[in-house]
Protein backbone atom coordinates (compact mmCIF):
# COMPACT_ATOMS: atom_id res chain seq x y z
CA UNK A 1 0.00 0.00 0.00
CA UNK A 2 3.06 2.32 0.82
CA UNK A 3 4.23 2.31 -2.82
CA UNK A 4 0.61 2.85 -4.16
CA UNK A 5 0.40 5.89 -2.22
CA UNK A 6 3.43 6.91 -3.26
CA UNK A 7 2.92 6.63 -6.88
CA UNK A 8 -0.18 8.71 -6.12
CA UNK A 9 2.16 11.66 -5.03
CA UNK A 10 4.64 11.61 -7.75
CA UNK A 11 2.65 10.85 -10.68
CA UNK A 12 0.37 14.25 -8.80
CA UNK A 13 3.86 16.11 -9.91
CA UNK A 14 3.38 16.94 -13.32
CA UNK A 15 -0.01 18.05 -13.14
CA UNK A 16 1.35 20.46 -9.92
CA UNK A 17 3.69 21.85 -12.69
CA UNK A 18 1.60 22.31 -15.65
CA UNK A 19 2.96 25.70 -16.43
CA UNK A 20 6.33 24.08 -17.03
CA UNK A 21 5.24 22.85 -20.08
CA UNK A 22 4.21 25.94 -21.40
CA UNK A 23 7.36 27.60 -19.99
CA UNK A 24 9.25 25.34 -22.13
CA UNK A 25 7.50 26.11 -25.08
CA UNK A 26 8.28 30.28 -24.69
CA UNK A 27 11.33 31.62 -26.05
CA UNK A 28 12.49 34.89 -24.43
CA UNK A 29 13.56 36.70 -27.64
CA UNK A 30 10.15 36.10 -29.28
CA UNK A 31 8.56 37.47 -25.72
CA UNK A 32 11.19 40.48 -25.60
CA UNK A 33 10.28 41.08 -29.28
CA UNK A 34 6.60 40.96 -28.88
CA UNK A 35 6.63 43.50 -26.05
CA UNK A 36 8.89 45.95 -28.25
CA UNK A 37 6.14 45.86 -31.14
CA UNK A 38 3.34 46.11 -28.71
CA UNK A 39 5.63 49.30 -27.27
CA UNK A 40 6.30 50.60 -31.26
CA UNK A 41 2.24 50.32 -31.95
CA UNK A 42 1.58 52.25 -28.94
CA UNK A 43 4.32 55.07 -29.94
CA UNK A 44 2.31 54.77 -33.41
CA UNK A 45 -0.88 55.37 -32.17
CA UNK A 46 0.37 58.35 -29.86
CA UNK A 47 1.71 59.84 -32.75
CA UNK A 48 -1.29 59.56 -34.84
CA UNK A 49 -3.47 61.38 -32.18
CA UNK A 50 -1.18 64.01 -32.29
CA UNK A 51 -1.02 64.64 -35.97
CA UNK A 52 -5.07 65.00 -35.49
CA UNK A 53 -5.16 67.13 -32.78
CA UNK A 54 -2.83 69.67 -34.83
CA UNK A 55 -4.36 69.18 -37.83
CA UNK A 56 -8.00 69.01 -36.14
CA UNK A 57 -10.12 72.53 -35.23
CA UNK A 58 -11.42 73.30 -32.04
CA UNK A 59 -14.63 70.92 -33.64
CA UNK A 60 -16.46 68.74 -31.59
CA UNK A 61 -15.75 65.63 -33.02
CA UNK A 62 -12.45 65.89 -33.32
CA UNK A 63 -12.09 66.82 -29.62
CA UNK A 64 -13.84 63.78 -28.26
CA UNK A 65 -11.99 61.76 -30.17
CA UNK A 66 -8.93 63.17 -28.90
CA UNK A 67 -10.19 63.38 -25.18
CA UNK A 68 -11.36 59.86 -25.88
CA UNK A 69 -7.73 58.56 -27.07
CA UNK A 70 -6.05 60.69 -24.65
CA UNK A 71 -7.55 58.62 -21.57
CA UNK A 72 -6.62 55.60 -23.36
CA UNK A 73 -3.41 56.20 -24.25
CA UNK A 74 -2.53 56.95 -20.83
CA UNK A 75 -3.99 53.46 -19.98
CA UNK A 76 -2.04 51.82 -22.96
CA UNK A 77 1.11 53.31 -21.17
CA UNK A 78 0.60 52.31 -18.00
CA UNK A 79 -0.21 48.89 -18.86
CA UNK A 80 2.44 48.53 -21.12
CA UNK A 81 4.58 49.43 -18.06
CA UNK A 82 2.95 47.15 -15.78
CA UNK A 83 4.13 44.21 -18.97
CA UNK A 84 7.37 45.20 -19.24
CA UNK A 85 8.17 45.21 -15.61
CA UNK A 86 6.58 41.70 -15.31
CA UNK A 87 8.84 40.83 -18.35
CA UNK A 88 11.84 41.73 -16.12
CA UNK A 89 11.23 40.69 -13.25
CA UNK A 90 10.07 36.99 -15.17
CA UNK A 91 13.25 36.96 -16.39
CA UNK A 92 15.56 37.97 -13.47
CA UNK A 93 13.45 35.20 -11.69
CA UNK A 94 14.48 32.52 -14.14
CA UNK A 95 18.03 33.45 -14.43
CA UNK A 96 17.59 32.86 -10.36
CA UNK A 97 16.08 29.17 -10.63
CA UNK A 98 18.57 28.53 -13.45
CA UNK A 99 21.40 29.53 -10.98
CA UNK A 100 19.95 28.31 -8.48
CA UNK A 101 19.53 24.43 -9.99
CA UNK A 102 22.45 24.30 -13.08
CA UNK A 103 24.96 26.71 -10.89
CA UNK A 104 25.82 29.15 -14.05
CA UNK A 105 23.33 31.15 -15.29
CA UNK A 106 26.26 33.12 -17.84
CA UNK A 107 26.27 29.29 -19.92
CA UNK A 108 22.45 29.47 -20.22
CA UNK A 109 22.08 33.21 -20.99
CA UNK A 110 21.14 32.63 -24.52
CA UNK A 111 18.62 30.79 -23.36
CA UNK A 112 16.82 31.46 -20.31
CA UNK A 113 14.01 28.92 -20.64
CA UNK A 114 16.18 26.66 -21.21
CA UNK A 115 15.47 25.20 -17.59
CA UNK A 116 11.92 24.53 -18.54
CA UNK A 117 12.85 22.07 -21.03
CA UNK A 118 14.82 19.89 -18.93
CA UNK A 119 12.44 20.19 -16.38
CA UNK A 120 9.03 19.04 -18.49
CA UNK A 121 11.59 16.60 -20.16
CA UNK A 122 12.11 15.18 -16.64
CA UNK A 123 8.16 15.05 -16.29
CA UNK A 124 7.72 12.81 -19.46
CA UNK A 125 9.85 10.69 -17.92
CA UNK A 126 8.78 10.77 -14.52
CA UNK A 127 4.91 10.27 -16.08
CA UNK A 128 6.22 7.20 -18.05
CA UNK A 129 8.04 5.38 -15.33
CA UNK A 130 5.18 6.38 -12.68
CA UNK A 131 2.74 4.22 -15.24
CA UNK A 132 5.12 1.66 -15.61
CA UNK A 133 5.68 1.13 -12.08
CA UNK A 134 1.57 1.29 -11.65
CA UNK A 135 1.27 -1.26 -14.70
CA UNK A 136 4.06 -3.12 -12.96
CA UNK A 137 2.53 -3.00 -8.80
CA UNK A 138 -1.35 -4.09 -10.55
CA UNK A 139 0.55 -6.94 -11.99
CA UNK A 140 1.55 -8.15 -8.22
CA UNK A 141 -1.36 -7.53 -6.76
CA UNK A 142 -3.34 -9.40 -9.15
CA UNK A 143 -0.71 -12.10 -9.37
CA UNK A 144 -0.45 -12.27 -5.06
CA UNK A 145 -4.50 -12.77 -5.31
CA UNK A 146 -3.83 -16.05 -7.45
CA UNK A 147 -3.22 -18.67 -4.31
CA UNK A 148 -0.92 -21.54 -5.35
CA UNK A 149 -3.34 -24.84 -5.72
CA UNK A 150 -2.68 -27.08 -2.43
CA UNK A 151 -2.17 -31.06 -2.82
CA UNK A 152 -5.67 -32.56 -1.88
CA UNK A 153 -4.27 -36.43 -1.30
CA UNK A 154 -2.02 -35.73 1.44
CA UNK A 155 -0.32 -39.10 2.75
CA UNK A 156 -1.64 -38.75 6.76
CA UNK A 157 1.71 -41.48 7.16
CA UNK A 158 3.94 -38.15 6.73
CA UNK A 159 5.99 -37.38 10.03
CA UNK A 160 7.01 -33.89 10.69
CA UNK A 161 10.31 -32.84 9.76
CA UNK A 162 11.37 -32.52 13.32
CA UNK A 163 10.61 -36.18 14.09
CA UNK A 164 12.10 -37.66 11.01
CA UNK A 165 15.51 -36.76 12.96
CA UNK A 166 15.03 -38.20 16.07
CA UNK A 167 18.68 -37.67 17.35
CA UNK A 168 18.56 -34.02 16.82
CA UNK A 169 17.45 -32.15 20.07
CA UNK A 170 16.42 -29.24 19.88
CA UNK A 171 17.24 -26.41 21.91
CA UNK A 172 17.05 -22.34 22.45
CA UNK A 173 19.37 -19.44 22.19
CA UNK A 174 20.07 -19.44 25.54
CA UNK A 175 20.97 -23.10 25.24
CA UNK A 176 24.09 -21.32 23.05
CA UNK A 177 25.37 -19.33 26.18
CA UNK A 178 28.69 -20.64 27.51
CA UNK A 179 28.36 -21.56 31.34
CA UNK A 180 31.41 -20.66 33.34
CA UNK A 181 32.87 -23.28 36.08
């Protein structure tokens, strides 16, 4: 039963660390670039307001559109902040865990997810040997249910093995103790 409940915790591992997987997948240079272009489409779009506000007249339209773009720009740019920030500190956090479990972050630097991919490797492997193990322990148990067939035509003129060597005495551990004279 130990082992059972064993298997139960680490097989419970890889579903703990889900994300891995989809850590593994990321690379940080298509995340870096993807928050520079979201940063460039925002300067684009902060730039075209302008160019309508100069080229716009005091009009009505024109200023709600601006007021309107104005309040979310300045939402845009906070939240953009807010992403970047999480982008760094995501990052200094994995350069931590990957100098924390390979010892030289500098080696992996090109590569900072790198430590995702050995880990979720390690889960496939973990998973696989964890149903092996449970394909393996249901084998026993069902092959401990089987009981071994026991002789019905047993010869009642059998002796015990003790009395088939009737010159052997038998005797206890504290027979083995040396007396002293």
């Amino acid at each position: 039963m130990y082992w059972a409940s064993w298997l139960q915790v680490v097989s419970g591992l890889s579903s703990e660390l889900v994300n891995v997987k989809k850590a593994a997948a990321m690379d940080s240079e298509v995340l870096n670039s993807d928050v520079l272009k979201l940063s460039k489409g925002i300067g684009n779009i902060a730039e075209v307001v302008r160019s309508i506000e100069a080229a716009g007249s005091a009009g009505g339209s024109s200023q709600k559109f601006s007021e309107s773009m104005s309040g979310f720009m300045k939402m845009v740019e906070e939240e953009l902040i807010r992403i970047q920030a999480q982008e760094s500190v995501a990052l200094m956090l994995v350069k931590d865990i990957t100098e924390y479990f390979h010892g030289n972050s500098a080696k992996e630097e090109a590569y900072p997810f790198r430590i995702f991919m050995v880990v979720r490797d390690f889960l496939s492997i973990l998973d696989r040997v964890c149903k092996e193990v449970g394909m393996i322990n249901e084998r026993t148990i069902v092959s401990s249910t089987h009981k071994f067939p026991i002789p019905v035509n047993v010869n009642p003129n059998l002796q015990p093995i003790s009395s088939a060597f009737p010159g052997r005495q038998r005797y206890s551990s504290s027979d083995d103790e040396c007396s002293s004279p």
